[in-house]
PDB file of N, CA and C in Angstrom:
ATOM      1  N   UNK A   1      26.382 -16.520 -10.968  1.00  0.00           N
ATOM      2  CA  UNK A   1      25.236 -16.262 -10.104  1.00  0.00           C
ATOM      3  C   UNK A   1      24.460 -17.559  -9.896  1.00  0.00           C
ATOM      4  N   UNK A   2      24.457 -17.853  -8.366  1.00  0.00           N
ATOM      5  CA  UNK A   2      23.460 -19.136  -8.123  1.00  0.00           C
ATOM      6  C   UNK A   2      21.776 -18.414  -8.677  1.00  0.00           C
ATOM      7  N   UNK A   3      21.268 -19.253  -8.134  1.00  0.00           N
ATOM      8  CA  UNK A   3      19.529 -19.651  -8.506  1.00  0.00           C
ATOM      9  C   UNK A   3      18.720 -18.680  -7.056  1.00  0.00           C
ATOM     10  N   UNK A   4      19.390 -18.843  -6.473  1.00  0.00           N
ATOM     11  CA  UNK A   4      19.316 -17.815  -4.829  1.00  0.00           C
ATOM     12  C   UNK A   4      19.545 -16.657  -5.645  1.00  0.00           C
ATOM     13  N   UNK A   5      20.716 -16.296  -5.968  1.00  0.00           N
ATOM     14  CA  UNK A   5      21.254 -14.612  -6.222  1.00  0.00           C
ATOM     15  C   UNK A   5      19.951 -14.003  -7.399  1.00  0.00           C
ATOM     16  N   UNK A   6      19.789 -15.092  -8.247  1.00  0.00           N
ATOM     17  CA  UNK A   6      18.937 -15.065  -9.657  1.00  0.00           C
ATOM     18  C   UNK A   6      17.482 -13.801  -8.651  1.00  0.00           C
ATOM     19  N   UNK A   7      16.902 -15.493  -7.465  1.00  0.00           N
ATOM     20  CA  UNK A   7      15.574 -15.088  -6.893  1.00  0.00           C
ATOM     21  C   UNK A   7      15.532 -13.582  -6.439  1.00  0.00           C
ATOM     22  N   UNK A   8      16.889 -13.502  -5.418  1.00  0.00           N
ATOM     23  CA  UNK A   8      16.803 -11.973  -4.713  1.00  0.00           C
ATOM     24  C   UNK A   8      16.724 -11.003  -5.264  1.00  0.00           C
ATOM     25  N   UNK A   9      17.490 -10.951  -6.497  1.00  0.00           N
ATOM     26  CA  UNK A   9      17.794 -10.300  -7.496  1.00  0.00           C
ATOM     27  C   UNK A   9      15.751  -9.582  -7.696  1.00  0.00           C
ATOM     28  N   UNK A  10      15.113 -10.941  -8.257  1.00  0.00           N
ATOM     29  CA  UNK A  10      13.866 -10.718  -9.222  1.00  0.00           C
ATOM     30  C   UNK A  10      12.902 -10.097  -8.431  1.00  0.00           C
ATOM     31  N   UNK A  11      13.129 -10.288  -7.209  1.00  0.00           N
ATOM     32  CA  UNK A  11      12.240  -9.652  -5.901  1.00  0.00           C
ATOM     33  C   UNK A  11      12.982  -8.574  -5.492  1.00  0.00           C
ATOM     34  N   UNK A  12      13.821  -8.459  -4.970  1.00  0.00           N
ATOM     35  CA  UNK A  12      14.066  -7.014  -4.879  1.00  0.00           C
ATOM     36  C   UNK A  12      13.528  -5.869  -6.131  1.00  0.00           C
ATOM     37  N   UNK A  13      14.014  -6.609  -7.698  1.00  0.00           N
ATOM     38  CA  UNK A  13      13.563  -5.417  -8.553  1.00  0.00           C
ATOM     39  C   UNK A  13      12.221  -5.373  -9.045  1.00  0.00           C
ATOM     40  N   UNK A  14      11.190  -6.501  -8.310  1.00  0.00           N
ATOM     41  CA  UNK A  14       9.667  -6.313  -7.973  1.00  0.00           C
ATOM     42  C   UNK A  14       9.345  -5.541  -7.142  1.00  0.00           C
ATOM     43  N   UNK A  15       9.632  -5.392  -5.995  1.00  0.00           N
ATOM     44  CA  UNK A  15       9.128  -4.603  -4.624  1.00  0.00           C
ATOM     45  C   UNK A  15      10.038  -3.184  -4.865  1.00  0.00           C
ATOM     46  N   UNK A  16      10.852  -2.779  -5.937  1.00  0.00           N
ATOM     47  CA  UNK A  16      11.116  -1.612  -5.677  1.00  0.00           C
ATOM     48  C   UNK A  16      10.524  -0.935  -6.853  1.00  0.00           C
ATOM     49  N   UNK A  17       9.923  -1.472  -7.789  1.00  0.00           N
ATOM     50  CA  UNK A  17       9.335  -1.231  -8.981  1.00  0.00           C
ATOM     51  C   UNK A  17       7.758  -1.080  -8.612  1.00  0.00           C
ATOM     52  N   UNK A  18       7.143  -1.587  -7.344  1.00  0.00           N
ATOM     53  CA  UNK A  18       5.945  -1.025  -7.029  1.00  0.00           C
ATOM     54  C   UNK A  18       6.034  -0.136  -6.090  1.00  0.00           C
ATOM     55  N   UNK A  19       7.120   0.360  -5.630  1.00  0.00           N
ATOM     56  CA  UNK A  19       7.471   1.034  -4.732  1.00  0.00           C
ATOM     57  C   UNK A  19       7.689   2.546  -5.686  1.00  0.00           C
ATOM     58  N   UNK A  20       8.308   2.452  -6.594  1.00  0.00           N
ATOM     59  CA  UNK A  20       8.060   3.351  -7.836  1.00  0.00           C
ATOM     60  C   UNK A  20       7.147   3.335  -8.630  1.00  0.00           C
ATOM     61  N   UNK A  21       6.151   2.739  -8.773  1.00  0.00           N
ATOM     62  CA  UNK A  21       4.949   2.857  -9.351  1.00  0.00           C
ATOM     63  C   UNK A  21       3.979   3.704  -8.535  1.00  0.00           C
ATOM     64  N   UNK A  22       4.009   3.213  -7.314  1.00  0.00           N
ATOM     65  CA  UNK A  22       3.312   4.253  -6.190  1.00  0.00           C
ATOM     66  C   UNK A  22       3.647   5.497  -5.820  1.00  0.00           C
ATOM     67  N   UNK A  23       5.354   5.491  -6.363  1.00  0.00           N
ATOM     68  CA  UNK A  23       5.579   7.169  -5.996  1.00  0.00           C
ATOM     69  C   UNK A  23       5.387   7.694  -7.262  1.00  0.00           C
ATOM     70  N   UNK A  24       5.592   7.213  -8.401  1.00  0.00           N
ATOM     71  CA  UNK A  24       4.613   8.249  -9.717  1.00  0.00           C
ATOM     72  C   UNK A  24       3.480   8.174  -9.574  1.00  0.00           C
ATOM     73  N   UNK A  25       2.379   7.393  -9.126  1.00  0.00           N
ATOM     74  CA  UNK A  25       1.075   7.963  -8.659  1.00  0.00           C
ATOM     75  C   UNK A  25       0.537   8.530  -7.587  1.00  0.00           C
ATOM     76  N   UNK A  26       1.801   8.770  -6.806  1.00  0.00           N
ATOM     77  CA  UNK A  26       1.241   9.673  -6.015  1.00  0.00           C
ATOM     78  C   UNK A  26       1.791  11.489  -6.289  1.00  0.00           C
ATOM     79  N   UNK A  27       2.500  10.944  -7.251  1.00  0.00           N
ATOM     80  CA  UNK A  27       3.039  12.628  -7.771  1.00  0.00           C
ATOM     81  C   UNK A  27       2.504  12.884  -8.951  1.00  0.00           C
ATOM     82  N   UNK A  28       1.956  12.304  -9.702  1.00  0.00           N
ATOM     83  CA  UNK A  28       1.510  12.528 -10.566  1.00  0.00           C
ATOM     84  C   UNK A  28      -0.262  12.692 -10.465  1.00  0.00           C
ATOM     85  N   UNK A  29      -1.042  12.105  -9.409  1.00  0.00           N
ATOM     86  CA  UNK A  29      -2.395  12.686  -9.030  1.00  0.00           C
ATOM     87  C   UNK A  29      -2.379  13.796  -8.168  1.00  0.00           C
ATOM     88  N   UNK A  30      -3.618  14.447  -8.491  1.00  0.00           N
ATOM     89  CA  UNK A  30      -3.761  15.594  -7.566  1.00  0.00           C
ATOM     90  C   UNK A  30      -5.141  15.522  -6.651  1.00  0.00           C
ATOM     91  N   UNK A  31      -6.004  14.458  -6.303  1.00  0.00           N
ATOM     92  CA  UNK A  31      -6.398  14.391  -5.388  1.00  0.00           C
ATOM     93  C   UNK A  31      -6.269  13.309  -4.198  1.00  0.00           C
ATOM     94  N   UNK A  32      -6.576  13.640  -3.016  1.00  0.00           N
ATOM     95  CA  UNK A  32      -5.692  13.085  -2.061  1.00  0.00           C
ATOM     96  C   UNK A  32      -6.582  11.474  -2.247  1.00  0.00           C
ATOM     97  N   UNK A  33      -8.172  11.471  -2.346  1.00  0.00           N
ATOM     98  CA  UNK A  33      -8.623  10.366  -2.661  1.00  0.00           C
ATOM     99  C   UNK A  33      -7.582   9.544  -3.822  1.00  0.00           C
ATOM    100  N   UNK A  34      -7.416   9.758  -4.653  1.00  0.00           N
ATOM    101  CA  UNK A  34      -6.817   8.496  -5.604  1.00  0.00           C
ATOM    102  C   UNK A  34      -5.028   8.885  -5.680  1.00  0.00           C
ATOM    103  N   UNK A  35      -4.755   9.522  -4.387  1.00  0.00           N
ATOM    104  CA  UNK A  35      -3.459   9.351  -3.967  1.00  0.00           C
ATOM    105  C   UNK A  35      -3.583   8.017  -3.300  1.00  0.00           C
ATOM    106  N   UNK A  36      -4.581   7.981  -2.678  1.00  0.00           N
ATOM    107  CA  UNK A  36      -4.560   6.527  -1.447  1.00  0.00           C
ATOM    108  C   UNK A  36      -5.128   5.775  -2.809  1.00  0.00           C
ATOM    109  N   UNK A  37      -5.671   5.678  -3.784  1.00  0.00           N
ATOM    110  CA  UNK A  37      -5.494   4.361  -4.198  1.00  0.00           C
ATOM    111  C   UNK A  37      -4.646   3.866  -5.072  1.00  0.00           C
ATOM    112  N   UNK A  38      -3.636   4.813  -5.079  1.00  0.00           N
ATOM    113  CA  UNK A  38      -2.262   4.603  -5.807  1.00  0.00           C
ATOM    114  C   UNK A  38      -1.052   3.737  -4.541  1.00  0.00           C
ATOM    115  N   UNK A  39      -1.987   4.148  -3.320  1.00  0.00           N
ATOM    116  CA  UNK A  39      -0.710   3.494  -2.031  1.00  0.00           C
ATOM    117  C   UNK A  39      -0.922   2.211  -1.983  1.00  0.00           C
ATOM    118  N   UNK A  40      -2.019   1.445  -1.958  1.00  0.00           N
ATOM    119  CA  UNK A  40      -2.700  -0.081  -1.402  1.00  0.00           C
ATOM    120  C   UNK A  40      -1.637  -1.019  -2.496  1.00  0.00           C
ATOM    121  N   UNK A  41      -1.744  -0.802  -4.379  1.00  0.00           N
ATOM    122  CA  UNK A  41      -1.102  -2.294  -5.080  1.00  0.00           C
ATOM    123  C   UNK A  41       0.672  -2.162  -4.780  1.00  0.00           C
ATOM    124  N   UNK A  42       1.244  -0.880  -4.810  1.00  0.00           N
ATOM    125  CA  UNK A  42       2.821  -0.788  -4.773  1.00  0.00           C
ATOM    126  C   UNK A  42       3.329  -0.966  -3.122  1.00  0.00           C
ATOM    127  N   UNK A  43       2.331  -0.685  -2.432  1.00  0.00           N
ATOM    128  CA  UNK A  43       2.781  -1.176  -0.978  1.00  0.00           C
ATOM    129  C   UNK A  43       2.707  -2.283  -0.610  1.00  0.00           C
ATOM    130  N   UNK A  44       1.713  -3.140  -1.106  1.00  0.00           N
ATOM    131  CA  UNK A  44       1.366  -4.404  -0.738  1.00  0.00           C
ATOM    132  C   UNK A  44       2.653  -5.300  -1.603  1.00  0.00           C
ATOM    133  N   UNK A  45       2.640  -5.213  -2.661  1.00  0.00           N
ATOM    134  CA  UNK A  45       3.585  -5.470  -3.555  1.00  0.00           C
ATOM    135  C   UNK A  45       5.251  -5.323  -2.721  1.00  0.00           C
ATOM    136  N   UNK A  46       5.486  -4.365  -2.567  1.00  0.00           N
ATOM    137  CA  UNK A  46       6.836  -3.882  -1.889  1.00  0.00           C
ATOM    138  C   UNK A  46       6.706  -4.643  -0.694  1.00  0.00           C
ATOM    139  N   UNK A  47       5.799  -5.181   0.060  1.00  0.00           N
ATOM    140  CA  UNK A  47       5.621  -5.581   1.420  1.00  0.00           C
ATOM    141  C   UNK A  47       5.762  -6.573   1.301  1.00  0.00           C
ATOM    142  N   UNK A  48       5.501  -7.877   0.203  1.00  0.00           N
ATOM    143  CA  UNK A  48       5.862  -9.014   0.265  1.00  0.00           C
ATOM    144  C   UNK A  48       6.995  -9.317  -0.190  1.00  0.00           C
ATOM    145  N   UNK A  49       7.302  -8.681  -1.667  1.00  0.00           N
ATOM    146  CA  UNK A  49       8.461  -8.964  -2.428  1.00  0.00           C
ATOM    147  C   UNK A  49       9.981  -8.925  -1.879  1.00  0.00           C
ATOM    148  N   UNK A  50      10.316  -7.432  -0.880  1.00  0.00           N
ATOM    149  CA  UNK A  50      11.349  -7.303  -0.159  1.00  0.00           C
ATOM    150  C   UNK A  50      11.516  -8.099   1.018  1.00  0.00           C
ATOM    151  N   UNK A  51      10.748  -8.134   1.857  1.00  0.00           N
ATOM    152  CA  UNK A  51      10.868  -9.402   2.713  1.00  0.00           C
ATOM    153  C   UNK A  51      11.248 -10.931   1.910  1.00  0.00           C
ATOM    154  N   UNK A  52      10.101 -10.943   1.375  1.00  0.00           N
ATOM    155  CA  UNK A  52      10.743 -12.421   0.603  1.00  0.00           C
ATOM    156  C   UNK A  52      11.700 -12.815   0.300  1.00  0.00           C
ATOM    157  N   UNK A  53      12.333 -11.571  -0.216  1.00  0.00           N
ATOM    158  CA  UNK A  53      14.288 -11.443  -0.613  1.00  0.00           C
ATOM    159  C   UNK A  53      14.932 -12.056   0.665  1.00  0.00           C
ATOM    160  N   UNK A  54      14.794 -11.016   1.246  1.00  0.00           N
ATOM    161  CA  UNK A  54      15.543 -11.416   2.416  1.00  0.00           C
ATOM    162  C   UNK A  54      15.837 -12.988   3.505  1.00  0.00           C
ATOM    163  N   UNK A  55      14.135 -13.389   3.320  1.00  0.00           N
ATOM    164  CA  UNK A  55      13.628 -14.773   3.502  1.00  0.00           C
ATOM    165  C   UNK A  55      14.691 -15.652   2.521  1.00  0.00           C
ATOM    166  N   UNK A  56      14.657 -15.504   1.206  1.00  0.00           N
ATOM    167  CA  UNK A  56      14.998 -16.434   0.278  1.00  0.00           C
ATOM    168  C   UNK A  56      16.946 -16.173   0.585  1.00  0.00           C
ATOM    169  N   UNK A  57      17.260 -14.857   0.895  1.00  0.00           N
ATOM    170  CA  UNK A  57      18.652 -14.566   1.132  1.00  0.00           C
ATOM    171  C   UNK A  57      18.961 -15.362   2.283  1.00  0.00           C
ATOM    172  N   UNK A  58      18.418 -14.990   3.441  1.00  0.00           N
ATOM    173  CA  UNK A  58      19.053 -15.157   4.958  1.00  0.00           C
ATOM    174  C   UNK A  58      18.270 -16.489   5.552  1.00  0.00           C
ATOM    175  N   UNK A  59      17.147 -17.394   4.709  1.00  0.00           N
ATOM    176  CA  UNK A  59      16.827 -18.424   5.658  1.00  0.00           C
ATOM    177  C   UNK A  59      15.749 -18.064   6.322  1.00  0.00           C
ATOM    178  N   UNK A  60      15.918 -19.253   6.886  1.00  0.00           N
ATOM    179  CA  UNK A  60      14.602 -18.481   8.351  1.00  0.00           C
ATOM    180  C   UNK A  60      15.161 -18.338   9.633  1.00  0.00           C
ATOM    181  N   UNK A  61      15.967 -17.381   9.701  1.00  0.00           N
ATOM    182  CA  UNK A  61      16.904 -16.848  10.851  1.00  0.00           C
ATOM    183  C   UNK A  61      16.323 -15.942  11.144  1.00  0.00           C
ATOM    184  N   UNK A  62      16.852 -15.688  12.130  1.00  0.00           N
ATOM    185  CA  UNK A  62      16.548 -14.343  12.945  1.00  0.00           C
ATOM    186  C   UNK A  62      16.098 -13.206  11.895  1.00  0.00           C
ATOM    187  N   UNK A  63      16.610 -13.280  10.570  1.00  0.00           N
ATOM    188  CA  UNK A  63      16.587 -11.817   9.936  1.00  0.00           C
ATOM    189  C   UNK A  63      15.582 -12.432   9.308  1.00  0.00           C
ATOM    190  N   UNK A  64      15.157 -13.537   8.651  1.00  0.00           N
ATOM    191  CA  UNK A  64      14.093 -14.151   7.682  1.00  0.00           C
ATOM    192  C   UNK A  64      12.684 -13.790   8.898  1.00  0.00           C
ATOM    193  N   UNK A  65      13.095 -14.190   9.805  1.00  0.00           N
ATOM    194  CA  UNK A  65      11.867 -14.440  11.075  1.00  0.00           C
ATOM    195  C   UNK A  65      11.194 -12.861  10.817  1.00  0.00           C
ATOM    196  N   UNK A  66      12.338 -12.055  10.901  1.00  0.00           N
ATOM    197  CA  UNK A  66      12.092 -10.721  11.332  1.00  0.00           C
ATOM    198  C   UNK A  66      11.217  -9.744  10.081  1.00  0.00           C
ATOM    199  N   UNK A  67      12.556 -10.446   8.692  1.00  0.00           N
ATOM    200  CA  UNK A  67      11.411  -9.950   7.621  1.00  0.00           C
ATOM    201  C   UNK A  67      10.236 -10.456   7.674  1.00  0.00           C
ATOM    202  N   UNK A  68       9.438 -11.678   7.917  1.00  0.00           N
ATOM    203  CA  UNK A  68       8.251 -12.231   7.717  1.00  0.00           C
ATOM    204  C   UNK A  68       7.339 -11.582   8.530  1.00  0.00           C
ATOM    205  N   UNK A  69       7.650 -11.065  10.016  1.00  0.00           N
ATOM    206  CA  UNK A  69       7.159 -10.218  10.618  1.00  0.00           C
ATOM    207  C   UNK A  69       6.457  -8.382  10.092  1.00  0.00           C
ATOM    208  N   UNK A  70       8.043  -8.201   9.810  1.00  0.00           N
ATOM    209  CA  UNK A  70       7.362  -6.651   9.088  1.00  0.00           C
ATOM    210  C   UNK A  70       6.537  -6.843   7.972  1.00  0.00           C
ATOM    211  N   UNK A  71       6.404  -7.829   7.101  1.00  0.00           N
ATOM    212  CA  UNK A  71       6.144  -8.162   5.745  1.00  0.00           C
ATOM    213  C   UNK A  71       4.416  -8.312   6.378  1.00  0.00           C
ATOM    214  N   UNK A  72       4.319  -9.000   7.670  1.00  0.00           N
ATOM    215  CA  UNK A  72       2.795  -9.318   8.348  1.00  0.00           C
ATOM    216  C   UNK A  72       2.254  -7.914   8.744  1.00  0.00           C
ATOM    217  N   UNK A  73       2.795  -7.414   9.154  1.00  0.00           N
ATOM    218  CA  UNK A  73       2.533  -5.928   9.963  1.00  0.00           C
ATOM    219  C   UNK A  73       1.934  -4.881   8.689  1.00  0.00           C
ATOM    220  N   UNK A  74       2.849  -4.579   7.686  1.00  0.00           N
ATOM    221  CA  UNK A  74       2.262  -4.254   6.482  1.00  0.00           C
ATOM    222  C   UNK A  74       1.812  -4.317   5.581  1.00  0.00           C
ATOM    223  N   UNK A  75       1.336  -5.647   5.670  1.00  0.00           N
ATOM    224  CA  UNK A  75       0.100  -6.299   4.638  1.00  0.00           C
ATOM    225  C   UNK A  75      -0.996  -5.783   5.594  1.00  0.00           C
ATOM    226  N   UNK A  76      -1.185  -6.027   6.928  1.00  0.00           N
ATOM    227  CA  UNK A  76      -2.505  -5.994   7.852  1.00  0.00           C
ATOM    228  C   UNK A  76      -2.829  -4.554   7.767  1.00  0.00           C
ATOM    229  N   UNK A  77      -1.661  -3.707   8.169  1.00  0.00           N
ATOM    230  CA  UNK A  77      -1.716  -2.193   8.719  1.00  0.00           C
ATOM    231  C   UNK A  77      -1.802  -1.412   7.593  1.00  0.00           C
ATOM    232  N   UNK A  78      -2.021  -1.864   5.862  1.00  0.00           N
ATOM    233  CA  UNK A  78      -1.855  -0.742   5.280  1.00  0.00           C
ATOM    234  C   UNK A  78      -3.299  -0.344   5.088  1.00  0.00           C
ATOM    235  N   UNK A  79      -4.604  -1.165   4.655  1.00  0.00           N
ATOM    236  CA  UNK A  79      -5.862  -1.035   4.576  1.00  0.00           C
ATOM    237  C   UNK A  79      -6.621   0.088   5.514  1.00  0.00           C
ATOM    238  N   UNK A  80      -5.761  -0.568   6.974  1.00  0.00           N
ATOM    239  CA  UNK A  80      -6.192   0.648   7.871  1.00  0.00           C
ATOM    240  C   UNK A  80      -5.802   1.852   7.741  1.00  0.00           C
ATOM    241  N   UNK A  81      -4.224   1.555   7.653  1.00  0.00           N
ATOM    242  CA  UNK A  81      -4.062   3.155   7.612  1.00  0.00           C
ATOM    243  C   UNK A  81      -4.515   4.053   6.292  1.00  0.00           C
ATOM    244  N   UNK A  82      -4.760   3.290   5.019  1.00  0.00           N
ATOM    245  CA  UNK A  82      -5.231   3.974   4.176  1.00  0.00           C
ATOM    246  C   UNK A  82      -6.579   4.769   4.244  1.00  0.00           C
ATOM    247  N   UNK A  83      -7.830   3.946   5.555  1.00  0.00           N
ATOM    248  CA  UNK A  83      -8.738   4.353   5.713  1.00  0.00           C
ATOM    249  C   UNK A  83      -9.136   4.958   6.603  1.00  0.00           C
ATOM    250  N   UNK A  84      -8.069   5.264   7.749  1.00  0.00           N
ATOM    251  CA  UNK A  84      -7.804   6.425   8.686  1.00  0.00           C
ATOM    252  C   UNK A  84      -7.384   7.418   7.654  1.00  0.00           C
ATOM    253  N   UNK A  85      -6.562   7.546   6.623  1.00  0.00           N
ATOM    254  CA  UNK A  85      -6.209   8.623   5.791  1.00  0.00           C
ATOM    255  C   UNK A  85      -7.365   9.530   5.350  1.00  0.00           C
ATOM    256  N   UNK A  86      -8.159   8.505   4.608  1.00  0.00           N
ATOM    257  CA  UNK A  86      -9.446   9.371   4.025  1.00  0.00           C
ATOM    258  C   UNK A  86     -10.212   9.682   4.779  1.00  0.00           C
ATOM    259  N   UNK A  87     -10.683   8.867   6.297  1.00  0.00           N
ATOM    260  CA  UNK A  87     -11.523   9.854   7.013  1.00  0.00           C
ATOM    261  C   UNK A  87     -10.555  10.980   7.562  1.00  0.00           C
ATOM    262  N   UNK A  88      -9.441  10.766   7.871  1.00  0.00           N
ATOM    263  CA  UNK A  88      -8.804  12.217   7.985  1.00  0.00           C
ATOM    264  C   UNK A  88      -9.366  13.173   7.145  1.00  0.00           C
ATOM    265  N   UNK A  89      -8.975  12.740   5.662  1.00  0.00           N
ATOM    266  CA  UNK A  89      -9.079  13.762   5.059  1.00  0.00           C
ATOM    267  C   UNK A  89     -10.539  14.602   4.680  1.00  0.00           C
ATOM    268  N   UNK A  90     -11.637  13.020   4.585  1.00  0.00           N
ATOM    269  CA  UNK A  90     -12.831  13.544   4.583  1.00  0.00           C
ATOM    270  C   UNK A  90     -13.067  14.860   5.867  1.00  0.00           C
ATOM    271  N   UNK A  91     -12.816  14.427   7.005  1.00  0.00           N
ATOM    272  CA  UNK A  91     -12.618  15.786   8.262  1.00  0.00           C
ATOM    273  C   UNK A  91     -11.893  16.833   7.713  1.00  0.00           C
ATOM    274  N   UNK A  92     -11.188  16.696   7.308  1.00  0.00           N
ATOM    275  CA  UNK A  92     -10.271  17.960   6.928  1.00  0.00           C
ATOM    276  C   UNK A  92     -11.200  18.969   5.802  1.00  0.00           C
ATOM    277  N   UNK A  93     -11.760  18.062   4.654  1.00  0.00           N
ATOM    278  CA  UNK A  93     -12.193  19.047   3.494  1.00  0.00           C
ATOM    279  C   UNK A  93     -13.353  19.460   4.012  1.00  0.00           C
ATOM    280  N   UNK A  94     -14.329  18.658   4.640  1.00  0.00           N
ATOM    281  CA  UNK A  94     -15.602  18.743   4.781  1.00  0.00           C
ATOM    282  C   UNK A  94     -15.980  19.642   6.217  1.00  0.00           C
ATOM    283  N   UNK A  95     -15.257  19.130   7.182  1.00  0.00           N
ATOM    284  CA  UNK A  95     -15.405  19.667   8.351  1.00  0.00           C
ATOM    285  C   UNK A  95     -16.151  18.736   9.344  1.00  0.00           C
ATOM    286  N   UNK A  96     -16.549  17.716   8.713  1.00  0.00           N
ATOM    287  CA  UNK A  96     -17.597  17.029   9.407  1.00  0.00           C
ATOM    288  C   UNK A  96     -17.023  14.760   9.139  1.00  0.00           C
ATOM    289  N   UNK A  97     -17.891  14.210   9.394  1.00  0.00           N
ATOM    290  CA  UNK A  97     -17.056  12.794   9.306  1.00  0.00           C
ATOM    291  C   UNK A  97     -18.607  12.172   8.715  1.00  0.00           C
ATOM    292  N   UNK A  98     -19.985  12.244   8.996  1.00  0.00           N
ATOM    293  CA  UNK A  98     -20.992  12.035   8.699  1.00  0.00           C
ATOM    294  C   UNK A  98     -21.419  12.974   7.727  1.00  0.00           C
ATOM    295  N   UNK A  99     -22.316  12.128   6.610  1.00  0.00           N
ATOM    296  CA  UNK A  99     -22.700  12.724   5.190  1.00  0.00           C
ATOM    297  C   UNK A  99     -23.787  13.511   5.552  1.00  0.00           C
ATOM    298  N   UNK A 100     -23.607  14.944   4.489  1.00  0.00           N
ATOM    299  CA  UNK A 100     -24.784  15.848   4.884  1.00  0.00           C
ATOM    300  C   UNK A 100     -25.653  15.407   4.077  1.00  0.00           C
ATOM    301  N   UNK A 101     -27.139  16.164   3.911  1.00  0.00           N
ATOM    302  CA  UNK A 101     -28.821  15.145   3.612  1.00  0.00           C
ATOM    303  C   UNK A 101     -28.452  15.240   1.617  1.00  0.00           C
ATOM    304  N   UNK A 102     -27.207  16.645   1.703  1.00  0.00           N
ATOM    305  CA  UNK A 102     -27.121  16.838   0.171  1.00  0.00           C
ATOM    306  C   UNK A 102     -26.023  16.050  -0.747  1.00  0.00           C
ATOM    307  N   UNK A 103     -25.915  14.961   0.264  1.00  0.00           N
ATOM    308  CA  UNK A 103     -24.143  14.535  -0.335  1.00  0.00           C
ATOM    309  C   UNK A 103     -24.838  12.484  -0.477  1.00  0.00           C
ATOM    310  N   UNK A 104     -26.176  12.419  -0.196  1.00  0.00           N
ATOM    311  CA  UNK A 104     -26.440  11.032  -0.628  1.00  0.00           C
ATOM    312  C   UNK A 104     -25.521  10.623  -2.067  1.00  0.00           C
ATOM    313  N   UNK A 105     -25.185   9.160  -1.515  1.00  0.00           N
ATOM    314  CA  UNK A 105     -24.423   8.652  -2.440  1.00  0.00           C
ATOM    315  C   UNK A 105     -25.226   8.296  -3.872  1.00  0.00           C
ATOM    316  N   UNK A 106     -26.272   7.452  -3.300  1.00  0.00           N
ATOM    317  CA  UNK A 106     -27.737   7.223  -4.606  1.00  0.00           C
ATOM    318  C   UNK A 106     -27.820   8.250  -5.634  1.00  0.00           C
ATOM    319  N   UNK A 107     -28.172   9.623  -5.481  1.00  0.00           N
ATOM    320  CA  UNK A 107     -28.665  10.424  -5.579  1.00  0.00           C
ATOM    321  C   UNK A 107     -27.504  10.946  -6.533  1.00  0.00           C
ATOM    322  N   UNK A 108     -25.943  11.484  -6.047  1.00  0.00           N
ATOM    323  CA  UNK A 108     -24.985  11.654  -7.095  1.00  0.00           C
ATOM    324  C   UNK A 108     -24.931  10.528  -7.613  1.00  0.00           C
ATOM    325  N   UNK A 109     -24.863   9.407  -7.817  1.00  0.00           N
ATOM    326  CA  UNK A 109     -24.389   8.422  -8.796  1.00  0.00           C
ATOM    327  C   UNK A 109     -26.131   8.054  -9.651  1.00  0.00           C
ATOM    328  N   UNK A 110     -26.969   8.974  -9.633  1.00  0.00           N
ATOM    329  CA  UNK A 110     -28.132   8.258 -10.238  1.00  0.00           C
ATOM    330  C   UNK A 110     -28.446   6.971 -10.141  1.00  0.00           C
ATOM    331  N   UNK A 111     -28.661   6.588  -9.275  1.00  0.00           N
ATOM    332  CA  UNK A 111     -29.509   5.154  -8.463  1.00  0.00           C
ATOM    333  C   UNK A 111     -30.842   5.628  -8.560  1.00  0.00           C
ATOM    334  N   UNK A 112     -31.062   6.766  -8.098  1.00  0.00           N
ATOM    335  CA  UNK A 112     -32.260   6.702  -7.594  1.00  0.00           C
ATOM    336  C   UNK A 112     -33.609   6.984  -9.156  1.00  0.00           C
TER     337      UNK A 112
END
């Protein structure tokens, strides 16, 4: 095994090991809030590491170009979509997207 095979090797079994870290926390929590914060470290993780493979495998060819691309797309797009998730879901449980006068944040966390 070259020093290449060694790298792909150590990144692939990084990015699929947060890729499994995120699917036992998301099966193993039961609310949908700290389902999404089980998605943000194993996705981000999986998003650089597997591309990188491929980068460090194929060059910067067409397929390196292409991983570096998706690898950009889902570093940017996961934050959002994690936070389209929860206002989804906030709509979904609540019915509403704006806090009612009884749901101040201060007030449950004793600030005030």
């Amino acid at each position: 095994m070259t020093g290449r095979d060694i790298a792909v090797a150590v990144l692939l079994g990084l990015g699929i090991a947060g890729f499994a870290l995120t699917s036992m926390g998301l099966v193993l929590s039961d609310d949908v809030y700290e389902q999404i914060h089980y998605l943000a470290p194993g996705s981000v993780i999986g998003a650089i590491a597997i591309p990188a493979a491929v980068v460090v495998q194929e060059g910067l060819s067409q397929a390196g170009a292409k991983a570096i691309l998706i690898a950009l797309l889902l570093f940017f797009s996961s934050p959002v979509l994690s936070h389209a998730t929860a206002r989804a879901a906030r709509i979904r449980r609540k019915q509403q997207l704006t806090p009612r006068a009884d749901e101040n944040f201060r007030r449950v966390r004793g600030l005030e």
